[in-house]
PDB file of N, CA and C in Angstrom:
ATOM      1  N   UNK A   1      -3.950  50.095-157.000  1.00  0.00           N
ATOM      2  CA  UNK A   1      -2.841  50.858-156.481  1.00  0.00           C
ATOM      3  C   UNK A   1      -2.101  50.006-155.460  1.00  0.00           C
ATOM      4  N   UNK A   2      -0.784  50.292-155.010  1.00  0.00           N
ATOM      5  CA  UNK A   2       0.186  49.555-154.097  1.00  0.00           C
ATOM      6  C   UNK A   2       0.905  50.383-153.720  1.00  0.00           C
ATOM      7  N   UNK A   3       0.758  50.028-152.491  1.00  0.00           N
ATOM      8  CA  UNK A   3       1.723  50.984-151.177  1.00  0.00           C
ATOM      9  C   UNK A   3       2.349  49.599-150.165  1.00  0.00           C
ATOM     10  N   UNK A   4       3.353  50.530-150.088  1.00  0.00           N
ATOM     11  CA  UNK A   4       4.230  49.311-149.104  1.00  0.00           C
ATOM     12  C   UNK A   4       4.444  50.372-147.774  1.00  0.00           C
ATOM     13  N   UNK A   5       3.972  49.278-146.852  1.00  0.00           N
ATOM     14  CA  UNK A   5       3.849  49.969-145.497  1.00  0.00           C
ATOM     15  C   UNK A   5       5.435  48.629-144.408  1.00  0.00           C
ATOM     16  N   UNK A   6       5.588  49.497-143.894  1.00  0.00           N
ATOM     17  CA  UNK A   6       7.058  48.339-143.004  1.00  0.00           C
ATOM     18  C   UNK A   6       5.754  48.479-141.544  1.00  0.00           C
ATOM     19  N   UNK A   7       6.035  47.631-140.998  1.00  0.00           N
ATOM     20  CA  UNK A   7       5.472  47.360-139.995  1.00  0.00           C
ATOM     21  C   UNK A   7       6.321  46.400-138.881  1.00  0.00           C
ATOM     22  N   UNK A   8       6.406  46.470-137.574  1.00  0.00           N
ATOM     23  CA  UNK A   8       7.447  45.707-136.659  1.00  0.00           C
ATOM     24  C   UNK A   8       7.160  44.405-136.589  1.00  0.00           C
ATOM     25  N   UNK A   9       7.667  43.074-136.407  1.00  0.00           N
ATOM     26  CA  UNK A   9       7.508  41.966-136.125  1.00  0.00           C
ATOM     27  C   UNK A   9       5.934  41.781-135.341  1.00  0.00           C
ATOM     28  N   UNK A  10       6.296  42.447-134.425  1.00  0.00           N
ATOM     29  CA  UNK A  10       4.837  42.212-133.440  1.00  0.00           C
ATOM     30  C   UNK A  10       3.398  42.386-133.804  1.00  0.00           C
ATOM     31  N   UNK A  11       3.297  43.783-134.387  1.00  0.00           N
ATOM     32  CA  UNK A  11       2.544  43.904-135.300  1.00  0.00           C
ATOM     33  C   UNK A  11       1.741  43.410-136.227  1.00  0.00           C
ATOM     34  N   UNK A  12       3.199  43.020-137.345  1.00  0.00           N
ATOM     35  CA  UNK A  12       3.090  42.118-138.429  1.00  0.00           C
ATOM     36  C   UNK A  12       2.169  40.462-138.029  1.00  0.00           C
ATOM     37  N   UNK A  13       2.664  40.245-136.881  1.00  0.00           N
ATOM     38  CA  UNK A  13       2.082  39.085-136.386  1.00  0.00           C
ATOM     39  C   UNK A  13       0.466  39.324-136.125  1.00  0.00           C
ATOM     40  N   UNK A  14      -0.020  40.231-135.631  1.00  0.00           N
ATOM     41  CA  UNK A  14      -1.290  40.426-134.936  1.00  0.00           C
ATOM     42  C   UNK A  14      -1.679  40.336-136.372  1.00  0.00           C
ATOM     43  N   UNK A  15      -1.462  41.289-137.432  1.00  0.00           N
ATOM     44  CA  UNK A  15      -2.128  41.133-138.408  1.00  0.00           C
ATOM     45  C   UNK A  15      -2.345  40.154-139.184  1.00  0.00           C
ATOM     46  N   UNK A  16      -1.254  39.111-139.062  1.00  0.00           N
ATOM     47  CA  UNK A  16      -1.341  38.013-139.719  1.00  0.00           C
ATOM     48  C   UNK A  16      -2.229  36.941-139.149  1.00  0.00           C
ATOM     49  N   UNK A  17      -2.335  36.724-138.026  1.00  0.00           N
ATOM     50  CA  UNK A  17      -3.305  36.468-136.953  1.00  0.00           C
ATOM     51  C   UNK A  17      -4.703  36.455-137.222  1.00  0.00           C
ATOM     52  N   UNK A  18      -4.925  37.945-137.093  1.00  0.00           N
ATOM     53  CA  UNK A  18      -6.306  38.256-137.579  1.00  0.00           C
ATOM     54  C   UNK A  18      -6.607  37.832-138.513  1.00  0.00           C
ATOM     55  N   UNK A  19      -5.918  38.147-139.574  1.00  0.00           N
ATOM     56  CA  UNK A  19      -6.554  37.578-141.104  1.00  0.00           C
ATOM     57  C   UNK A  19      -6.512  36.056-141.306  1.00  0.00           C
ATOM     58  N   UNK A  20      -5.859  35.569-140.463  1.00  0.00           N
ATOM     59  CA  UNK A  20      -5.933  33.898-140.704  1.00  0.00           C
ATOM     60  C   UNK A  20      -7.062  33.721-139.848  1.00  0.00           C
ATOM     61  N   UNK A  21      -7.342  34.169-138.598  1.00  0.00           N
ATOM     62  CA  UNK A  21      -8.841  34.200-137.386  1.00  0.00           C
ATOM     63  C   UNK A  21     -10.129  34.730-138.555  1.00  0.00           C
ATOM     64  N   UNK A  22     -10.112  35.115-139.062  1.00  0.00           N
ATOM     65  CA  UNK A  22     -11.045  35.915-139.700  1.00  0.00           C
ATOM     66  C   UNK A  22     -11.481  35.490-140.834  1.00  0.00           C
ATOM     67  N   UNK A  23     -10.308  35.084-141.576  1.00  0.00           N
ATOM     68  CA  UNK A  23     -10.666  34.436-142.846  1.00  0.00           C
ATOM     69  C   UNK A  23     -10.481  35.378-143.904  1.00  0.00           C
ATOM     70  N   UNK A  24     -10.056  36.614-143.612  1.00  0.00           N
ATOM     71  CA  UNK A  24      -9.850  37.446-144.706  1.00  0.00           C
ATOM     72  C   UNK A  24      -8.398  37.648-145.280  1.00  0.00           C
ATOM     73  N   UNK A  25      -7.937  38.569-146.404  1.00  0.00           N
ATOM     74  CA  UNK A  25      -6.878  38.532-146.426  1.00  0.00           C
ATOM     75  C   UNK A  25      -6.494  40.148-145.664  1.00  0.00           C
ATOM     76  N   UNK A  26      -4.936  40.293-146.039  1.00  0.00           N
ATOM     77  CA  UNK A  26      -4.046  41.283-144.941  1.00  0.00           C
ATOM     78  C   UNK A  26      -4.944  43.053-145.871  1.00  0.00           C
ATOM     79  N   UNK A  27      -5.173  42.316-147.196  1.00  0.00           N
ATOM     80  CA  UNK A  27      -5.677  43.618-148.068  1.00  0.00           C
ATOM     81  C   UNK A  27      -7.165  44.015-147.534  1.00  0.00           C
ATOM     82  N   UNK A  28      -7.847  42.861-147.719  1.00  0.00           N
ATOM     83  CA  UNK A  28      -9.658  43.049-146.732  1.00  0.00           C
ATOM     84  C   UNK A  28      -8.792  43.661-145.626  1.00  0.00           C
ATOM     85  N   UNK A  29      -8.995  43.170-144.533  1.00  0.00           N
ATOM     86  CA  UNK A  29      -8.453  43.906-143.439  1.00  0.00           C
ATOM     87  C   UNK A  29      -8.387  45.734-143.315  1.00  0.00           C
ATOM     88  N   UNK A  30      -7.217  45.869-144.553  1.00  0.00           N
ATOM     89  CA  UNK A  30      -6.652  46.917-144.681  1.00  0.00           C
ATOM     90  C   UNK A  30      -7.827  47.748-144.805  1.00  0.00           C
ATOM     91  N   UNK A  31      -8.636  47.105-146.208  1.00  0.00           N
ATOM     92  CA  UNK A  31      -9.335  47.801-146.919  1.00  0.00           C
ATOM     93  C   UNK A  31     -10.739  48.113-145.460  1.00  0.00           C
ATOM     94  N   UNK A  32     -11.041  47.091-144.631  1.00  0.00           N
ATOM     95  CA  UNK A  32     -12.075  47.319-144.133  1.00  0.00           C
ATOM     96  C   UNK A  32     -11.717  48.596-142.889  1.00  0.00           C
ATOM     97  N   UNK A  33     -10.493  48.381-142.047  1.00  0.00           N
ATOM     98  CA  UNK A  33     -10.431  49.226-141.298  1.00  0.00           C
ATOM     99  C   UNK A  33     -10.194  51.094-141.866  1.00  0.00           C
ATOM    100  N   UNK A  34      -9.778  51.067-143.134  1.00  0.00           N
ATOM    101  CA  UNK A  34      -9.656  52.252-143.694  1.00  0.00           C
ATOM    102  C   UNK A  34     -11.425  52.548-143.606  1.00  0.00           C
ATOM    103  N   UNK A  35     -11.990  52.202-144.048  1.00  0.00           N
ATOM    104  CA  UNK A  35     -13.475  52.087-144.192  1.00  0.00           C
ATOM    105  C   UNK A  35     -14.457  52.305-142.801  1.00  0.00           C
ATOM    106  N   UNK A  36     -14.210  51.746-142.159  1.00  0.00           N
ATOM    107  CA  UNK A  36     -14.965  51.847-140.679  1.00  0.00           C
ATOM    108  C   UNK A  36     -14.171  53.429-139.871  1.00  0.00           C
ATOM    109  N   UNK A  37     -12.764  53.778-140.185  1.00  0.00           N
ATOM    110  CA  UNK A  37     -12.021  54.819-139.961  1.00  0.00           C
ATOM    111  C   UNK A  37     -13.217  55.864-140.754  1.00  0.00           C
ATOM    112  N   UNK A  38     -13.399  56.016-141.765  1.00  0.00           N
ATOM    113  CA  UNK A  38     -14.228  56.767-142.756  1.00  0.00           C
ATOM    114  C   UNK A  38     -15.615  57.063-141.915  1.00  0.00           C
ATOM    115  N   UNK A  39     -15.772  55.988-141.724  1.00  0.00           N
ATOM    116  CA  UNK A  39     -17.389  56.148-141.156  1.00  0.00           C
ATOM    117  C   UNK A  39     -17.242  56.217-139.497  1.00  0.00           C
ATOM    118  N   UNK A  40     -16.526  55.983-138.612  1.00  0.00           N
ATOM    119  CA  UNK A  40     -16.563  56.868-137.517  1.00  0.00           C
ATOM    120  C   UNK A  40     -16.064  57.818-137.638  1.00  0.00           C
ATOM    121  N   UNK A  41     -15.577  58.990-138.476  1.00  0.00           N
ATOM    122  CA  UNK A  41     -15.048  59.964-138.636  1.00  0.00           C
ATOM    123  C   UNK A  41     -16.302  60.820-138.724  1.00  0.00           C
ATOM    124  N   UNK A  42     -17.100  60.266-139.776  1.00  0.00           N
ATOM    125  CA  UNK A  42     -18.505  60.968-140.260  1.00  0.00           C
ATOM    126  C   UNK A  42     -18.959  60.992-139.032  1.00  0.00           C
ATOM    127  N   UNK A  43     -19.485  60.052-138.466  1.00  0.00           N
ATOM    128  CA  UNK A  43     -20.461  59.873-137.450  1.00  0.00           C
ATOM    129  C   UNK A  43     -19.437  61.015-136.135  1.00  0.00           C
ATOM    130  N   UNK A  44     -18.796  60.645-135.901  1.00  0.00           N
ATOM    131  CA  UNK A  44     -18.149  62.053-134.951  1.00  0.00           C
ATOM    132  C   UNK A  44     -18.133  63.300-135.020  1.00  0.00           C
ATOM    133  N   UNK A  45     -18.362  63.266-136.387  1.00  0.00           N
ATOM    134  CA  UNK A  45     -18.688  65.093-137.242  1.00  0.00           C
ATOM    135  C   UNK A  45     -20.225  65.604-137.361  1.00  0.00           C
ATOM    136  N   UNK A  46     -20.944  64.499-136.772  1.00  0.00           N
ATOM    137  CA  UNK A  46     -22.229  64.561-137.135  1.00  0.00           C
ATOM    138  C   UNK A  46     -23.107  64.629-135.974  1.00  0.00           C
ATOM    139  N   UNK A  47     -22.132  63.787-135.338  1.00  0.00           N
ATOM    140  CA  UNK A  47     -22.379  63.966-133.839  1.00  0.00           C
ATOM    141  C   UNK A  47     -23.234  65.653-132.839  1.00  0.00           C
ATOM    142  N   UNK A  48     -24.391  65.634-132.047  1.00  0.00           N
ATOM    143  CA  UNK A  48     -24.846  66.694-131.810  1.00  0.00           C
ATOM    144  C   UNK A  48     -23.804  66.940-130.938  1.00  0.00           C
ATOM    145  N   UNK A  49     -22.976  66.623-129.860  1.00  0.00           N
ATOM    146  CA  UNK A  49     -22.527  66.646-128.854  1.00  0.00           C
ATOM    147  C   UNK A  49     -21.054  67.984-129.000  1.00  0.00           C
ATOM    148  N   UNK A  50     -20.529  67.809-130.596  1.00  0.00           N
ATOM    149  CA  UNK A  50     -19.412  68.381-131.335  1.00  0.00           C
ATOM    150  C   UNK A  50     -20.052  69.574-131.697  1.00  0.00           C
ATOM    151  N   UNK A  51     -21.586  69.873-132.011  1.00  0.00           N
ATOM    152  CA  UNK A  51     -22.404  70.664-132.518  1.00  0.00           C
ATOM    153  C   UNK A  51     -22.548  71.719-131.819  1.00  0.00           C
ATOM    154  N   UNK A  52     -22.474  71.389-130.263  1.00  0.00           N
ATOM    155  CA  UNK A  52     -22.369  72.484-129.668  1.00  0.00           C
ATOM    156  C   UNK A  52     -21.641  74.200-129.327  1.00  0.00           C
ATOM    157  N   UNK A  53     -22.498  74.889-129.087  1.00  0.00           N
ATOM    158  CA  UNK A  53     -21.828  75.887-128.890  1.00  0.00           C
ATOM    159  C   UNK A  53     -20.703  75.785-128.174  1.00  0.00           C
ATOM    160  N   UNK A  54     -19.527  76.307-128.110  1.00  0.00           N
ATOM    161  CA  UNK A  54     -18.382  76.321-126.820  1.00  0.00           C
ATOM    162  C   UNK A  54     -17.597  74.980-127.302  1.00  0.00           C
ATOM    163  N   UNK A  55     -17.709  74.034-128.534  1.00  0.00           N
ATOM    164  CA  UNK A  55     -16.826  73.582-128.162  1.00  0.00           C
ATOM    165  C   UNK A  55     -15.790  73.371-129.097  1.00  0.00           C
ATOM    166  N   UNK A  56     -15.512  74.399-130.060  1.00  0.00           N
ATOM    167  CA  UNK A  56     -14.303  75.300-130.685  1.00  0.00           C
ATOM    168  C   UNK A  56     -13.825  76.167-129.841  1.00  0.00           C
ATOM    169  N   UNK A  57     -13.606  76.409-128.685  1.00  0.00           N
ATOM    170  CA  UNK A  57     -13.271  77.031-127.836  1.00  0.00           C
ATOM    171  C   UNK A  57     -11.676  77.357-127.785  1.00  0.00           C
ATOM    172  N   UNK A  58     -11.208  78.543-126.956  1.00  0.00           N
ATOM    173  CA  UNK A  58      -9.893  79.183-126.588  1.00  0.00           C
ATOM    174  C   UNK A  58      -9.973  78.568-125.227  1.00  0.00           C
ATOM    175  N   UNK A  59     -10.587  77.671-124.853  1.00  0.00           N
ATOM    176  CA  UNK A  59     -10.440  77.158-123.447  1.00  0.00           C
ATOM    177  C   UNK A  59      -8.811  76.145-123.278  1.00  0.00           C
ATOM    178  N   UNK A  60      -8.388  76.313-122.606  1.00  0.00           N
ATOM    179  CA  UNK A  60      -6.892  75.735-122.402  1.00  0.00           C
ATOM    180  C   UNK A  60      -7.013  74.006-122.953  1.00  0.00           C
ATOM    181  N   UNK A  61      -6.180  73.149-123.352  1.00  0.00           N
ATOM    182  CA  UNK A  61      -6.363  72.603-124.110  1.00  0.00           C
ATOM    183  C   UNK A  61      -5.904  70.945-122.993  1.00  0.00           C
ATOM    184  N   UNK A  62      -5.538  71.310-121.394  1.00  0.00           N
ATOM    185  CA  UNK A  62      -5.189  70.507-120.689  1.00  0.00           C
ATOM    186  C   UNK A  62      -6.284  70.737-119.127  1.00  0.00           C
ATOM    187  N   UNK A  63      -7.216  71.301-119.742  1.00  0.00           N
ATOM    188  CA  UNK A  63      -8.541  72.026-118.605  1.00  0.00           C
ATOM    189  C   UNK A  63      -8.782  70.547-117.920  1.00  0.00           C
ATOM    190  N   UNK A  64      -9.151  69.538-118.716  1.00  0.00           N
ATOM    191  CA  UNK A  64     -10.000  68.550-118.086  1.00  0.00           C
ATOM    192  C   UNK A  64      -8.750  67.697-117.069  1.00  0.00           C
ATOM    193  N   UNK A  65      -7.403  67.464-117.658  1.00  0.00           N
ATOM    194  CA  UNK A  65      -6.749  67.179-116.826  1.00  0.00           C
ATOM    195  C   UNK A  65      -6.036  68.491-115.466  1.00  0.00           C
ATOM    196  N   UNK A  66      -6.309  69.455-116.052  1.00  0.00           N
ATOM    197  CA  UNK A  66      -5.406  70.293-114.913  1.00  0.00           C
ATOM    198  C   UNK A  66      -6.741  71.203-113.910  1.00  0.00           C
ATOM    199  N   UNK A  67      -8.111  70.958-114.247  1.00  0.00           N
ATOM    200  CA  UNK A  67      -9.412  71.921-113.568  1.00  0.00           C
ATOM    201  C   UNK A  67      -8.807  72.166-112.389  1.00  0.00           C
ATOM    202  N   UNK A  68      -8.882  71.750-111.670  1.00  0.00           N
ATOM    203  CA  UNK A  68      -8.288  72.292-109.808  1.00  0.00           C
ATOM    204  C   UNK A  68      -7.383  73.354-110.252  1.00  0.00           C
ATOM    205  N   UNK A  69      -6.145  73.322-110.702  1.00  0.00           N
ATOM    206  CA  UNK A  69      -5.339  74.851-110.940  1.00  0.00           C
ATOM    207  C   UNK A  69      -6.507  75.664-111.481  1.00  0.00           C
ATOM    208  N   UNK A  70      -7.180  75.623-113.135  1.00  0.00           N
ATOM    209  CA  UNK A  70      -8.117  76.987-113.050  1.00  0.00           C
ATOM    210  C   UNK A  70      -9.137  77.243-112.658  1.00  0.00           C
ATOM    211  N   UNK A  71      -9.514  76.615-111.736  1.00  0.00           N
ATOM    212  CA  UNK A  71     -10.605  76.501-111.020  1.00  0.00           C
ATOM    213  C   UNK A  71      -9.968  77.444-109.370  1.00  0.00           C
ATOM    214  N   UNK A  72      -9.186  76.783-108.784  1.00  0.00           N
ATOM    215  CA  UNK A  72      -8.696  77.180-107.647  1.00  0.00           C
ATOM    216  C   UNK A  72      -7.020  77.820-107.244  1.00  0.00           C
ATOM    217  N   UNK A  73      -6.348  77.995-108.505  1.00  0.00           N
ATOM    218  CA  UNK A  73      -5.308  77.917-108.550  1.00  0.00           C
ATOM    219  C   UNK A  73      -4.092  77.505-108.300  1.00  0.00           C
ATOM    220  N   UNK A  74      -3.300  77.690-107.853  1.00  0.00           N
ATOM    221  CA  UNK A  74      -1.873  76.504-107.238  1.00  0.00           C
ATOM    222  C   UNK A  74      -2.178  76.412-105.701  1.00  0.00           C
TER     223      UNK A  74
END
Protein backbone atom coordinates (compact mmCIF):
# COMPACT_ATOMS: atom_id res chain seq x y z
CA UNK A 1 0.00 0.00 0.00
CA UNK A 2 1.12 3.88 -0.52
CA UNK A 3 0.19 6.89 1.21
CA UNK A 4 1.70 10.17 0.65
CA UNK A 5 2.14 12.16 3.72
CA UNK A 6 3.55 16.25 3.06
CA UNK A 7 5.65 16.95 5.83
CA UNK A 8 7.60 20.62 6.49
CA UNK A 9 11.22 21.08 5.50
CA UNK A 10 12.35 20.72 9.11
CA UNK A 11 10.83 17.73 9.71
CA UNK A 12 11.53 16.20 6.48
CA UNK A 13 15.15 16.78 7.46
CA UNK A 14 15.10 15.07 10.98
CA UNK A 15 13.72 12.20 9.20
CA UNK A 16 16.09 12.04 6.67
CA UNK A 17 18.74 12.31 9.27
CA UNK A 18 17.63 9.56 11.22
CA UNK A 19 17.38 7.14 8.57
CA UNK A 20 20.78 7.94 7.17
CA UNK A 21 22.08 7.80 11.39
CA UNK A 22 20.40 4.59 11.62
CA UNK A 23 20.85 2.92 8.59
CA UNK A 24 17.35 2.31 7.84
CA UNK A 25 15.15 3.49 5.24
CA UNK A 26 12.30 6.57 5.64
CA UNK A 27 9.68 3.28 5.17
CA UNK A 28 11.53 1.07 8.27
CA UNK A 29 11.32 4.07 10.26
CA UNK A 30 7.74 4.62 9.38
CA UNK A 31 6.97 1.11 9.65
CA UNK A 32 8.82 0.77 13.11
CA UNK A 33 7.40 3.80 14.88
CA UNK A 34 3.75 2.82 13.78
CA UNK A 35 4.70 -0.44 15.60
CA UNK A 36 6.22 0.64 18.94
CA UNK A 37 2.92 3.31 18.80
CA UNK A 38 0.89 -0.20 18.76
CA UNK A 39 2.66 -1.62 21.56
CA UNK A 40 2.76 1.32 23.97
CA UNK A 41 -0.79 1.72 23.38
CA UNK A 42 -1.33 -2.00 24.59
CA UNK A 43 0.92 -1.71 27.39
CA UNK A 44 -1.01 1.62 28.63
CA UNK A 45 -4.33 -0.31 28.37
CA UNK A 46 -2.95 -2.97 30.34
CA UNK A 47 -1.48 -0.98 32.60
CA UNK A 48 -2.89 -1.65 36.50
CA UNK A 49 -2.61 2.02 37.27
CA UNK A 50 -5.65 2.82 34.27
CA UNK A 51 -7.37 -0.29 35.98
CA UNK A 52 -8.32 1.51 38.68
CA UNK A 53 -11.42 2.36 40.15
CA UNK A 54 -12.10 6.33 39.79
CA UNK A 55 -10.28 6.73 36.92
CA UNK A 56 -13.17 7.05 34.22
CA UNK A 57 -14.27 9.62 36.31
CA UNK A 58 -16.76 12.98 36.00
CA UNK A 59 -13.90 14.59 37.87
CA UNK A 60 -13.16 18.02 36.04
CA UNK A 61 -10.82 17.40 33.36
CA UNK A 62 -8.23 20.52 34.40
CA UNK A 63 -8.28 19.22 38.43
CA UNK A 64 -4.55 18.49 38.41
CA UNK A 65 -3.72 21.83 36.93
CA UNK A 66 -6.44 24.02 38.65
CA UNK A 67 -6.63 21.75 42.56
CA UNK A 68 -6.25 25.00 44.76
CA UNK A 69 -9.65 26.51 43.13
CA UNK A 70 -11.54 22.98 43.99
CA UNK A 71 -9.94 22.36 46.75
CA UNK A 72 -10.14 25.96 48.32
CA UNK A 73 -11.89 27.99 45.94
CA UNK A 74 -11.05 31.50 44.37
Amino acid sequence: MTINLTLNNKDFKKLENIAKNTGKSIQELASNVLHQYSVDIERIKNDPLYQMEGYDSNAPTDLAANHDYYLYGK
